[in-house]
Protein backbone atom coordinates (compact mmCIF):
# COMPACT_ATOMS: atom_id res chain seq x y z
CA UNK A 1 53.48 28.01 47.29
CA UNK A 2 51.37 29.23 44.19
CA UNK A 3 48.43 26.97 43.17
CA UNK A 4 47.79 25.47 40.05
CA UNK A 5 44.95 27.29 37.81
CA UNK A 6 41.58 26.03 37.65
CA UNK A 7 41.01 23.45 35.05
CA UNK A 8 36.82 22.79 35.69
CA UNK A 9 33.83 24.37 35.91
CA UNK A 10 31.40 23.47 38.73
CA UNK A 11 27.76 23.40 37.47
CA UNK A 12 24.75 23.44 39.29
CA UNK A 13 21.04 21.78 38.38
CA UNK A 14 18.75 24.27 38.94
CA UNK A 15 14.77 21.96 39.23
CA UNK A 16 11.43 24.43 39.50
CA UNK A 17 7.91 22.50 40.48
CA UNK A 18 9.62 18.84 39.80
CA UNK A 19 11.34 19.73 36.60
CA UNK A 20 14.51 20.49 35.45
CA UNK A 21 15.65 24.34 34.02
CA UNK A 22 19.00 24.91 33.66
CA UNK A 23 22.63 24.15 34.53
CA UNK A 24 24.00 27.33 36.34
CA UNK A 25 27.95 28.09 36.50
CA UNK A 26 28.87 28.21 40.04
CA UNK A 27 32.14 27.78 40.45
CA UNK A 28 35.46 26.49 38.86
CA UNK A 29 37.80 23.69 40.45
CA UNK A 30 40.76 20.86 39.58
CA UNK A 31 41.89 17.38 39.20
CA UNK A 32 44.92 16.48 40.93
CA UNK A 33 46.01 13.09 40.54
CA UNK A 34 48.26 12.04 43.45
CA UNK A 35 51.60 9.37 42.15
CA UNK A 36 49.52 6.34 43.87
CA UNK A 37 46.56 7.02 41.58
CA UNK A 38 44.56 8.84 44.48
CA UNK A 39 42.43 11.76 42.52
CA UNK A 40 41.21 14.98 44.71
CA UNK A 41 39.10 17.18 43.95
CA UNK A 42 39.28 21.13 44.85
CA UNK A 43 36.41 23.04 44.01
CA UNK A 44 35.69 27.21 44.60
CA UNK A 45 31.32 27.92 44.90
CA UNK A 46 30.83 31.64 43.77
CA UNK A 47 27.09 30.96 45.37
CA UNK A 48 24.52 32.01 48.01
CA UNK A 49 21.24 30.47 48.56
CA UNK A 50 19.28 29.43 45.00
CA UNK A 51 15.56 28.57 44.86
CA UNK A 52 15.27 25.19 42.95
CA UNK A 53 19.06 23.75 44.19
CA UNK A 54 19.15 20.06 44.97
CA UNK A 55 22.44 20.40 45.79
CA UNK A 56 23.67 18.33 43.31
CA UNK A 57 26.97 19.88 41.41
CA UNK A 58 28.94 18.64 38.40
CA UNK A 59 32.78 19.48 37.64
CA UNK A 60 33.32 19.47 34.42
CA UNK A 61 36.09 20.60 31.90
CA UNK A 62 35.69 24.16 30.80
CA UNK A 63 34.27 24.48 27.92
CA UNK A 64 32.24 21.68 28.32
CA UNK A 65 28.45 21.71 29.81
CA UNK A 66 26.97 18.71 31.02
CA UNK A 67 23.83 17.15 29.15
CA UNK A 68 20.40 18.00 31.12
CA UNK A 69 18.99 15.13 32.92
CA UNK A 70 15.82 13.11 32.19
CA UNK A 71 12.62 15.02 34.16
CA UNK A 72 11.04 12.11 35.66
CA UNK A 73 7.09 11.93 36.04
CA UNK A 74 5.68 11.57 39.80
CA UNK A 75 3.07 10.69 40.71
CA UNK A 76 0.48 11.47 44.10
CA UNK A 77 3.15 9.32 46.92
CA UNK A 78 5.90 8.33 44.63
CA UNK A 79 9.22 8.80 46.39
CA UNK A 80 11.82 10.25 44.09
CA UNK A 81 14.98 8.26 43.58
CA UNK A 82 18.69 9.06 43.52
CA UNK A 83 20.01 10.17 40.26
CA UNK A 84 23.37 8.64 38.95
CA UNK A 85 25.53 9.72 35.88
């Protein structure tokens, strides 16, 4: 059985000291819809260990980058909080 080409990129936040950098290509991936609506996700991680990985990926159309988040401030204590697109 041949699989389907890759129709996504999988990008990678990459934080240093608190603060975002970059968005790193790490991978590629696709979409496939099952016929009761059901969506799955395949994704392929060209990656070893990176410094400054949450471990937080994005798949994304190619040719299309995802925005950079917000850096939040913190402050002595402050616990960080989940980020949601």
């Amino acid at each position: 059985m041949q699989q389907k080409p890759f129709t996504h990129v999988l990008w990678l936040q990459k934080w240093e000291g608190g603060k975002f950098r970059e968005w790193l290509p790490i991978g590629k991936g696709r979409i496939h819809m099952e016929a009761d609506g059901t969506a799955y996700a395949e994704n392929f991680q060209d990656l070893t260990a990176i410094g400054g990985w949450n471990g937080y990926t994005r798949l994304m159309p190619i040719g299309v980058k995802p925005k950079d988040p917000e850096s939040e401030s913190k402050r002595p204590g402050q616990h960080s909080s989940v980020r949601e697109e």
